[in-house]
Protein backbone atom coordinates (compact mmCIF):
# COMPACT_ATOMS: atom_id res chain seq x y z
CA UNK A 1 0.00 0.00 0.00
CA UNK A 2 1.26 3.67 -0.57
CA UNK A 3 -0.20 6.51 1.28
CA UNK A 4 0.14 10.37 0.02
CA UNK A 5 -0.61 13.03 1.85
CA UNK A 6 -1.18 16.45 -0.70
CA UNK A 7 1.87 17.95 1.22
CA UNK A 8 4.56 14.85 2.32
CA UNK A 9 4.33 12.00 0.12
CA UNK A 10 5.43 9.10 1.61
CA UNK A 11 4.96 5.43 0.86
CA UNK A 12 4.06 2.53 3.57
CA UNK A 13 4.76 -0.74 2.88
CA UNK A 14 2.30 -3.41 3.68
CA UNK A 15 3.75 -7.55 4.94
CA UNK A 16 3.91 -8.59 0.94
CA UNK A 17 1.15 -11.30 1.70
CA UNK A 18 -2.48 -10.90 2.15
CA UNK A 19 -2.49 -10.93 5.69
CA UNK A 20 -2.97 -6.95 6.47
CA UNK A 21 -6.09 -7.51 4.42
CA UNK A 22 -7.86 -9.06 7.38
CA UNK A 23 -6.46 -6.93 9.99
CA UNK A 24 -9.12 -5.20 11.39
CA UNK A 25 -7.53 -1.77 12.35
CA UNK A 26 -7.12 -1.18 8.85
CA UNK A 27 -9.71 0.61 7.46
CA UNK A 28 -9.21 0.46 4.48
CA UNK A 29 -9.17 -3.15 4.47
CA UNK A 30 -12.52 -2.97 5.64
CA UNK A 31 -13.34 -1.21 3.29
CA UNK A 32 -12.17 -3.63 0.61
CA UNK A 33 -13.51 -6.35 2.26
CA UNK A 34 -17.09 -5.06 2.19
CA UNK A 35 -17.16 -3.62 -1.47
CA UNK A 36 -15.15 -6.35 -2.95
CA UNK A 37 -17.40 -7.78 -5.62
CA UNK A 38 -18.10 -4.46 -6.79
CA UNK A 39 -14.26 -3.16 -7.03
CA UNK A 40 -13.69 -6.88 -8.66
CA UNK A 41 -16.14 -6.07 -11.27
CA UNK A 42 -14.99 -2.23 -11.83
CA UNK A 43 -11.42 -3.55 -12.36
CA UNK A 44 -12.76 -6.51 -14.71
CA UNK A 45 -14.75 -4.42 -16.57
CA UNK A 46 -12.08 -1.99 -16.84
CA UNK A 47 -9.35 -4.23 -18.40
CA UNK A 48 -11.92 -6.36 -20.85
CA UNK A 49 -12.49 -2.92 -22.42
CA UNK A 50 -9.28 -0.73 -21.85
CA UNK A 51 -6.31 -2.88 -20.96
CA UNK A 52 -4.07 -2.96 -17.70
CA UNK A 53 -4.94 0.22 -15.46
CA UNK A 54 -6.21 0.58 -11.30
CA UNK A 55 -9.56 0.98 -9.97
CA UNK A 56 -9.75 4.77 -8.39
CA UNK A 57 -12.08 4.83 -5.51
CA UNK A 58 -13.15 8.45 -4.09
CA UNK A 59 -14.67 8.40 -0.58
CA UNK A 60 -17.41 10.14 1.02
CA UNK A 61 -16.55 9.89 4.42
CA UNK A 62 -15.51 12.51 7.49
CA UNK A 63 -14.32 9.48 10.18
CA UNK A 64 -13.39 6.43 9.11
CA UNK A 65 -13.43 5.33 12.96
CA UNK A 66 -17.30 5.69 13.45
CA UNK A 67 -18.31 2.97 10.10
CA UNK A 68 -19.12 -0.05 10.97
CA UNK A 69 -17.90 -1.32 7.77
CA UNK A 70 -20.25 -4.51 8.22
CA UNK A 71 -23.81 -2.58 8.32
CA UNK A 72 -23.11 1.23 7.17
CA UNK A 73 -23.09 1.87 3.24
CA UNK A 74 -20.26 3.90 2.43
CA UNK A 75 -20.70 6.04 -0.38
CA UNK A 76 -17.70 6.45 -2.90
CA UNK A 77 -17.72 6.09 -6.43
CA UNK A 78 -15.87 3.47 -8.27
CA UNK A 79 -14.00 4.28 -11.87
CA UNK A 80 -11.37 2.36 -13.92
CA UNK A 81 -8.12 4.50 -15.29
CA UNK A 82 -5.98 2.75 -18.22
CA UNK A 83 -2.22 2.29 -17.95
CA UNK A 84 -1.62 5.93 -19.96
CA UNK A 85 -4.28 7.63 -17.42
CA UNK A 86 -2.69 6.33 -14.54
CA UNK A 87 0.23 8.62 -15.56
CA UNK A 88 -1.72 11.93 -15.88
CA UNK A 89 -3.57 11.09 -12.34
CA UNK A 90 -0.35 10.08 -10.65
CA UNK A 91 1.22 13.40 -12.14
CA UNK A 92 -2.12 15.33 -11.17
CA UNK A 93 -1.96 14.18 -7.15
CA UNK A 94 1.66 15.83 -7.15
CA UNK A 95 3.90 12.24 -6.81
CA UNK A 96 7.41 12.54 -7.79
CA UNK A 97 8.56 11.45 -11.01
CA UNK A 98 10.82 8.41 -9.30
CA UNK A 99 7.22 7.41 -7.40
CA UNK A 100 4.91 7.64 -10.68
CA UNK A 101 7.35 5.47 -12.46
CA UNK A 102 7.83 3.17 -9.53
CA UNK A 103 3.69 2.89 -9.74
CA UNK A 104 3.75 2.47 -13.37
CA UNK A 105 5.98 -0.22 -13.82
CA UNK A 106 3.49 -1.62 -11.00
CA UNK A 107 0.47 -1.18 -13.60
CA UNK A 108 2.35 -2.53 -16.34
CA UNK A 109 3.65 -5.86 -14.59
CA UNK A 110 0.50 -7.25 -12.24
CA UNK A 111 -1.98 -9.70 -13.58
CA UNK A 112 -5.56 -8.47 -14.11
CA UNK A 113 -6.39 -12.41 -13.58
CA UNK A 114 -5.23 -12.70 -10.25
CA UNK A 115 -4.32 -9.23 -8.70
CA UNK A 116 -6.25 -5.96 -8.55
CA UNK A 117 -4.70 -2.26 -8.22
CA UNK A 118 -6.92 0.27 -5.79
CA UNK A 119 -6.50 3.58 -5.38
CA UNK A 120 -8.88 5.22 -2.80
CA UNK A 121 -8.61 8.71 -2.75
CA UNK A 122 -9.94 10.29 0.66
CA UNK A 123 -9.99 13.91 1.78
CA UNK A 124 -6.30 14.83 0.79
CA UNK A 125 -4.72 11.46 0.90
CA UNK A 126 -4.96 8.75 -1.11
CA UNK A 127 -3.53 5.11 -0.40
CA UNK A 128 -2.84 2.74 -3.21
CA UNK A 129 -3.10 -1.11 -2.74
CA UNK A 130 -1.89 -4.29 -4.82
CA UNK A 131 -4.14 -6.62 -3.88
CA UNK A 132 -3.38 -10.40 -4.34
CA UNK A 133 -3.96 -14.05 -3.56
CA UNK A 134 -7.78 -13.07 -4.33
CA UNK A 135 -10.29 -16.15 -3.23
CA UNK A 136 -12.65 -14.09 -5.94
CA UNK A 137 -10.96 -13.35 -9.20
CA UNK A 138 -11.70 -9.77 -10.95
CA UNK A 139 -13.53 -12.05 -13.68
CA UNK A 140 -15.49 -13.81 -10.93
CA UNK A 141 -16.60 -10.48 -9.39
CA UNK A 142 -17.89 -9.56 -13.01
CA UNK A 143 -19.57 -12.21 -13.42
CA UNK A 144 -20.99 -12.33 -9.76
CA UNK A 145 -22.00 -8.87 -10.63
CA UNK A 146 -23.53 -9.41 -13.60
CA UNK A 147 -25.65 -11.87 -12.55
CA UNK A 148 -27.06 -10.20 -9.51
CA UNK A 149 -27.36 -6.51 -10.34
CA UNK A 150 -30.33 -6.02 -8.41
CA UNK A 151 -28.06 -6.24 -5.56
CA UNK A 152 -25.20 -3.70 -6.87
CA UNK A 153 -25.74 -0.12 -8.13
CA UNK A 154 -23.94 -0.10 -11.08
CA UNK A 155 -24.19 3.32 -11.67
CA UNK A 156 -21.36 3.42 -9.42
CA UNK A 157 -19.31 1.57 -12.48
CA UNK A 158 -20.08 4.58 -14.91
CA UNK A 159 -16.48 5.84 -15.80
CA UNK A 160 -15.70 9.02 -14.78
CA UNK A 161 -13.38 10.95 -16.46
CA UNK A 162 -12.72 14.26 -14.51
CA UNK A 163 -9.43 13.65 -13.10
């Protein structure tokens, strides 16, 4: 995971497993956890139609300490950035050059199949995540999805393109 803060970029390194993911002082894993299927499908949806590239999540929310991330609905909205947008939005939230390429290479190298790439953007920080050794694959998720919209607004999945 990296975390950025508009005025001191710095990264934090998460163990290189999946354990952090159910750690729950992390809210971000929470956060994950509950919207998976959803983020699955964004990111599956996003590389069937534009190649390699993150999922951007923006958040909605003042305190992350006051969710219960099992029963509260968290509003954010959900978009898919290709592997030449990623650039421009990197470059946009300020990251050095060495950082953005770092990221990039990232983008370029994981495997849509098995890994996702998260960005959640939140007030002024935003904290990227590689997620991997999925139980769900991105294509599952779609498909999951897909198949029960009723339960997912996927209006949420509309790209957005105001970086």
């Amino acid at each position: 995971m990296v975390e950025v803060t508009k005025n001191s970029p710095k990264i934090l390194m998460l163990p290189k497993d999946s354990v952090w993911q159910s750690s729950s002082c992390n809210w971000q894993s929470l956060f994950i956890r509950e919207n998976f299927l959803s983020l699955g499908h964004t990111a599956w949806q996003g590389f069937i139609t534009q190649g390699q590239g993150i999922v951007v999540c923006h958040l909605a929310v003042e305190d992350t300490r006051s969710i219960n991330w099992s029963l509260d609905l968290v509003e954010y909205e959900a978009h898919f950035l290709n592997e030449l947008e990623v650039a421009i939005y990197l470059q946009l939230l300020n990251l050095k050059d060495r950082e953005i390429a770092l990221l990039i290479n990232k983008v370029h190298n994981y495997d849509p199949e098995t890994e996702l790439i998260l960005l959640i953007k939140k007030d002024n920080s935003i904290y990227l995540n590689l997620i991997q050794n999925l139980a769900i694959s991105p294509a599952e998720c779609y498909q999951q999805v897909q198949k029960r919209q009723s339960e997912f607004q996927l209006d949420r999945f509309t790209p957005k393109r105001n970086l």
